[in-house]
C-alpha atoms as a PDB file:
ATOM      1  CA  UNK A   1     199.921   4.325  52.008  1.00  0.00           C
ATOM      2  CA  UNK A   2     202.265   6.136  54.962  1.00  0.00           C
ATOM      3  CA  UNK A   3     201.274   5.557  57.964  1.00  0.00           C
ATOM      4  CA  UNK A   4     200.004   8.257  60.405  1.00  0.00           C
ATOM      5  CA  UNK A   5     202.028  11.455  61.582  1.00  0.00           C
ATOM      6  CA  UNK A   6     205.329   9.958  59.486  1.00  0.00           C
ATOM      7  CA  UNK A   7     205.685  12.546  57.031  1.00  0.00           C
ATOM      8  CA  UNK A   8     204.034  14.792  58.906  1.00  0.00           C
ATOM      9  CA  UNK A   9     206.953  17.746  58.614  1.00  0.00           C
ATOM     10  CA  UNK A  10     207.819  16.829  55.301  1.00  0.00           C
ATOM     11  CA  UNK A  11     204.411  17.657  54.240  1.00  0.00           C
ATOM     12  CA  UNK A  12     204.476  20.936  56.471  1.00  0.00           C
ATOM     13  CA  UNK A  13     207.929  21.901  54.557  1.00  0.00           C
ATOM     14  CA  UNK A  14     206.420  20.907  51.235  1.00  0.00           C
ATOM     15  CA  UNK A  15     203.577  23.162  51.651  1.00  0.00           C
ATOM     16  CA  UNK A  16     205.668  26.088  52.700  1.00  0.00           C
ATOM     17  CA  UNK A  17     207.696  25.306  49.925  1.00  0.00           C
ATOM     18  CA  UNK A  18     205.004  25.114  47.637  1.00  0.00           C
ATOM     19  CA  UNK A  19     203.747  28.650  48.664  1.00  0.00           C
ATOM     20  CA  UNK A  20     207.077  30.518  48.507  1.00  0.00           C
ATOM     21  CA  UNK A  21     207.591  29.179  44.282  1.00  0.00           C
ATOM     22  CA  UNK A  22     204.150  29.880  44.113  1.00  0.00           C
ATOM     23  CA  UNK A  23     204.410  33.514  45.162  1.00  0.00           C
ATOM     24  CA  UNK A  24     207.734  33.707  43.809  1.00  0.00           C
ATOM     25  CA  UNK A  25     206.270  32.247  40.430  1.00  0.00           C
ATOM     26  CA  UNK A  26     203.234  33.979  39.676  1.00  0.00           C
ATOM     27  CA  UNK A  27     205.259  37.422  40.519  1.00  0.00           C
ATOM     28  CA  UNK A  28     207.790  36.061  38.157  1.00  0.00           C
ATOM     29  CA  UNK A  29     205.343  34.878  35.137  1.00  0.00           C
ATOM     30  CA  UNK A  30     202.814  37.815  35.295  1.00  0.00           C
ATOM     31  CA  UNK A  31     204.233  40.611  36.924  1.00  0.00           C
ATOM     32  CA  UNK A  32     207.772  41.003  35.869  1.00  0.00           C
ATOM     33  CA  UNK A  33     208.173  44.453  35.339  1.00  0.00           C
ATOM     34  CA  UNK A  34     206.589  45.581  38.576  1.00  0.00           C
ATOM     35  CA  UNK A  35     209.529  42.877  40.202  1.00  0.00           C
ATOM     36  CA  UNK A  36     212.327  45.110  38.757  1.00  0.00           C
ATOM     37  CA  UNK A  37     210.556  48.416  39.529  1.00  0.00           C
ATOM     38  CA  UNK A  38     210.693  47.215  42.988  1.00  0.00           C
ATOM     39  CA  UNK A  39     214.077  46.195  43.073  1.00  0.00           C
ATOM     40  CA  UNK A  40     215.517  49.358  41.774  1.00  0.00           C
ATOM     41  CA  UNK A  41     218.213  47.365  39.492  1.00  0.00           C
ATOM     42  CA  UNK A  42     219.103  47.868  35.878  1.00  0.00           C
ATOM     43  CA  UNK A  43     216.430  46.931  33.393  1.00  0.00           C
ATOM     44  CA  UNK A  44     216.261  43.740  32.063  1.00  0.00           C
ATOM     45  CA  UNK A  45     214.028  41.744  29.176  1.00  0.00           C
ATOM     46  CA  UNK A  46     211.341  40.357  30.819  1.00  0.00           C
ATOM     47  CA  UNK A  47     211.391  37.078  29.098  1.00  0.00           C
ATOM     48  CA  UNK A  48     214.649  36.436  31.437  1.00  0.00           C
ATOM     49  CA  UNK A  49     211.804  36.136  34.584  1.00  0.00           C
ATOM     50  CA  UNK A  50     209.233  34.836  32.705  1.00  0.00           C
ATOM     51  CA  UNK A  51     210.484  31.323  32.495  1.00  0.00           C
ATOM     52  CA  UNK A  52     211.012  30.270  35.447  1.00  0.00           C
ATOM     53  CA  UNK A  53     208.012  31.982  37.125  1.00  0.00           C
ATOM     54  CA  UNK A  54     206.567  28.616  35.170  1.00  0.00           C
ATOM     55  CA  UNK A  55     209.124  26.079  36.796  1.00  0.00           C
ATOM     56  CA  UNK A  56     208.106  27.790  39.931  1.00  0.00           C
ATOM     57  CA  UNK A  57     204.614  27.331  39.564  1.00  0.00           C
ATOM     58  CA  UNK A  58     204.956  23.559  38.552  1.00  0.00           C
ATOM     59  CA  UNK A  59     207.161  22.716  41.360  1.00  0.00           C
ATOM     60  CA  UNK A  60     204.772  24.231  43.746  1.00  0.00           C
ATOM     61  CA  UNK A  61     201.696  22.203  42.064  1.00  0.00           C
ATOM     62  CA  UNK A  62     204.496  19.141  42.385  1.00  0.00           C
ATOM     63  CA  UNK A  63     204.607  20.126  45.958  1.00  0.00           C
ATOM     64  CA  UNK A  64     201.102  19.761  46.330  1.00  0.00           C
ATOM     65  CA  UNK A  65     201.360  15.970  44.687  1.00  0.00           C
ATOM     66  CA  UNK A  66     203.889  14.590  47.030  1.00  0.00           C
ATOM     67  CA  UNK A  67     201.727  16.122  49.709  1.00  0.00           C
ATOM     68  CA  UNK A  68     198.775  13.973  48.970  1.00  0.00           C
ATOM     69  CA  UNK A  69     200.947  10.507  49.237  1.00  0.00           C
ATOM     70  CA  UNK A  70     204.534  11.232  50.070  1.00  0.00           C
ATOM     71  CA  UNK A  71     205.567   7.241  50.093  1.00  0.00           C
ATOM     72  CA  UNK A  72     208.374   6.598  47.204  1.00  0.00           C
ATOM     73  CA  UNK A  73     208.852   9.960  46.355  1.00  0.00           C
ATOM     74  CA  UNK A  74     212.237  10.148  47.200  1.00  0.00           C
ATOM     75  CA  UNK A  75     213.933  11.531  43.804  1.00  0.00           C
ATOM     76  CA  UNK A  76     211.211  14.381  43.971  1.00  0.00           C
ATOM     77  CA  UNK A  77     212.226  15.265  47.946  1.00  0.00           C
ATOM     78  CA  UNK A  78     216.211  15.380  46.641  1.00  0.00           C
ATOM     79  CA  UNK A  79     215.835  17.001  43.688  1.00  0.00           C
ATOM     80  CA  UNK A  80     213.669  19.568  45.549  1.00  0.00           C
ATOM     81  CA  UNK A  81     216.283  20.084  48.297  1.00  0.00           C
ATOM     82  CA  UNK A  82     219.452  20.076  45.970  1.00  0.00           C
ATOM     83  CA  UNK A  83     217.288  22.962  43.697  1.00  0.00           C
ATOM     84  CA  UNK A  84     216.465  25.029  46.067  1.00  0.00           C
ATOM     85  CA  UNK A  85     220.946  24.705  48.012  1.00  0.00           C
ATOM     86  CA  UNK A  86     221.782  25.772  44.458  1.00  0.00           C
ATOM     87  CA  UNK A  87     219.509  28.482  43.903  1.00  0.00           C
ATOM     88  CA  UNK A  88     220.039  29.624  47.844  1.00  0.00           C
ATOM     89  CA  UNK A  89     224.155  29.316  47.345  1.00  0.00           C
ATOM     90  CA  UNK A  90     223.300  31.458  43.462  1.00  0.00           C
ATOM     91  CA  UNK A  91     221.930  34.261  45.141  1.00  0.00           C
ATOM     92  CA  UNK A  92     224.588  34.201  48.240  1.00  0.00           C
ATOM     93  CA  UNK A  93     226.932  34.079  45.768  1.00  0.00           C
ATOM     94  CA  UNK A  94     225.508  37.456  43.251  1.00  0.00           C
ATOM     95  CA  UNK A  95     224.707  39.485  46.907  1.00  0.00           C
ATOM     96  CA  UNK A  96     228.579  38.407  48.121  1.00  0.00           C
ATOM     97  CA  UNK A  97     229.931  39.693  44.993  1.00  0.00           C
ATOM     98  CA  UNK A  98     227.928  42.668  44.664  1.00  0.00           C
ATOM     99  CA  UNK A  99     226.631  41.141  41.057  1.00  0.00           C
ATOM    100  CA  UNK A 100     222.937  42.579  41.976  1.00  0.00           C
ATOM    101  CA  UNK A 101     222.938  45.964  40.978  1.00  0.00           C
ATOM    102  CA  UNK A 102     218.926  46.598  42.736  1.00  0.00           C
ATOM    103  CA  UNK A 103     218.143  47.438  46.344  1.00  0.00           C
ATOM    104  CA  UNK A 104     220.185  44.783  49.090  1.00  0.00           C
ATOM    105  CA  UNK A 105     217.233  43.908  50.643  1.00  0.00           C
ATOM    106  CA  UNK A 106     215.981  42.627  47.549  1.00  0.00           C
ATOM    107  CA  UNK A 107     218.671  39.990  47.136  1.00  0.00           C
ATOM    108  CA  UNK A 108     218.642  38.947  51.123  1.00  0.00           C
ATOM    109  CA  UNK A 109     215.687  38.189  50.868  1.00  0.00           C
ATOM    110  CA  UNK A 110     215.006  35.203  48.315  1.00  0.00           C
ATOM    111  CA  UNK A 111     218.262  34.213  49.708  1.00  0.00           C
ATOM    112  CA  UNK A 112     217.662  33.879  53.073  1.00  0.00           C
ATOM    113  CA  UNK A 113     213.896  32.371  52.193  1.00  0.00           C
ATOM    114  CA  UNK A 114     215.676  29.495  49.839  1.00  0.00           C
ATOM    115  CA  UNK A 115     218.345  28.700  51.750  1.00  0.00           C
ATOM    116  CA  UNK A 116     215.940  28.294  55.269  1.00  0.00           C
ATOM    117  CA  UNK A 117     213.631  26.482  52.687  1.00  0.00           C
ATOM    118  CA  UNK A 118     216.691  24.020  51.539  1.00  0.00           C
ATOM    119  CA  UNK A 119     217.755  23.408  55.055  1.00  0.00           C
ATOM    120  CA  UNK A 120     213.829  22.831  56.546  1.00  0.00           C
ATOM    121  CA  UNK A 121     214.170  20.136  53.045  1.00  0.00           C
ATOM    122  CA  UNK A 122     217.096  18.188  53.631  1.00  0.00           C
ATOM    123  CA  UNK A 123     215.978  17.750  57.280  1.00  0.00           C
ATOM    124  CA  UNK A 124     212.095  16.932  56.297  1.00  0.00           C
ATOM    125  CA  UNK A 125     213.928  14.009  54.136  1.00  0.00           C
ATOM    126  CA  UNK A 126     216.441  12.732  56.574  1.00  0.00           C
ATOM    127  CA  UNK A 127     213.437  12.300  58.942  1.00  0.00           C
ATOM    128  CA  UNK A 128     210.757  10.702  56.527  1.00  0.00           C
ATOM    129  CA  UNK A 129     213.773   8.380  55.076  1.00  0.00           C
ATOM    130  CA  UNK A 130     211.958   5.308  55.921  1.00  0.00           C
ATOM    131  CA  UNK A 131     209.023   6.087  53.600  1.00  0.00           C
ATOM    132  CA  UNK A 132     211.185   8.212  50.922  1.00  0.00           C
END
């Protein structure tokens, strides 16, 4: 059991983190279309959002695991935070090269979001160490 108030911010960070894939995720899994209609970019098979609109959702009801006993969950917490640096340095990477071809805010966004997530992460970790 972890003791009172010591993964207090790591459990804040996992539930925000758990709410952005699940937004993200449901959007992704059931509402594709209306995702690129928004974004103004070229069309593009559905099944290509689809899939991980599902990883999404299972990370966020991961998320929601750790959250009810954090202790020796350590390999979940890292692989967490190193998902969401990669996905946050993959978008910074398509909006610095001008790969997205849909509205800028539309790429700024989830980038911004995952990399703030990543950092809020790695930090929530280094602080809970002791019971990670």
């Amino acid at each position: 059991m972890v003791p009172n108030g010591t993964a207090t911010f790591l459990k804040v960070v996992l539930v925000l983190g758990g709410i952005i894939g699940l937004v993200y995720g449901i959007q992704f899994l059931f509402v594709p279309g209306t995702l690129v209609a928004m974004s103004g970019g070229a069309p593009v098979d559905f099944g290509w959002l689809r899939w991980p609109g599902g990883w999404l959702i299972a990370l966020a009801i991961g998320n929601t695991l750790v959250i009810r006993n954090p202790a020796k969950q350590g390999p979940y917490v890292t692989m967490l935070a190193t998902g969401t640096l990669l996905a946050g340095l993959g978008l910074l990477y398509s909006w610095i090269t001008s790969e997205y071809s849909g509205a800028r805010w539309f790429i700024v966004t989830p980038t911004i979001i995952t990399l703030v997530n990543s950092a809020l992460i790695w930090w929530a970790r280094a602080l809970s160490r002791e019971i990670l």
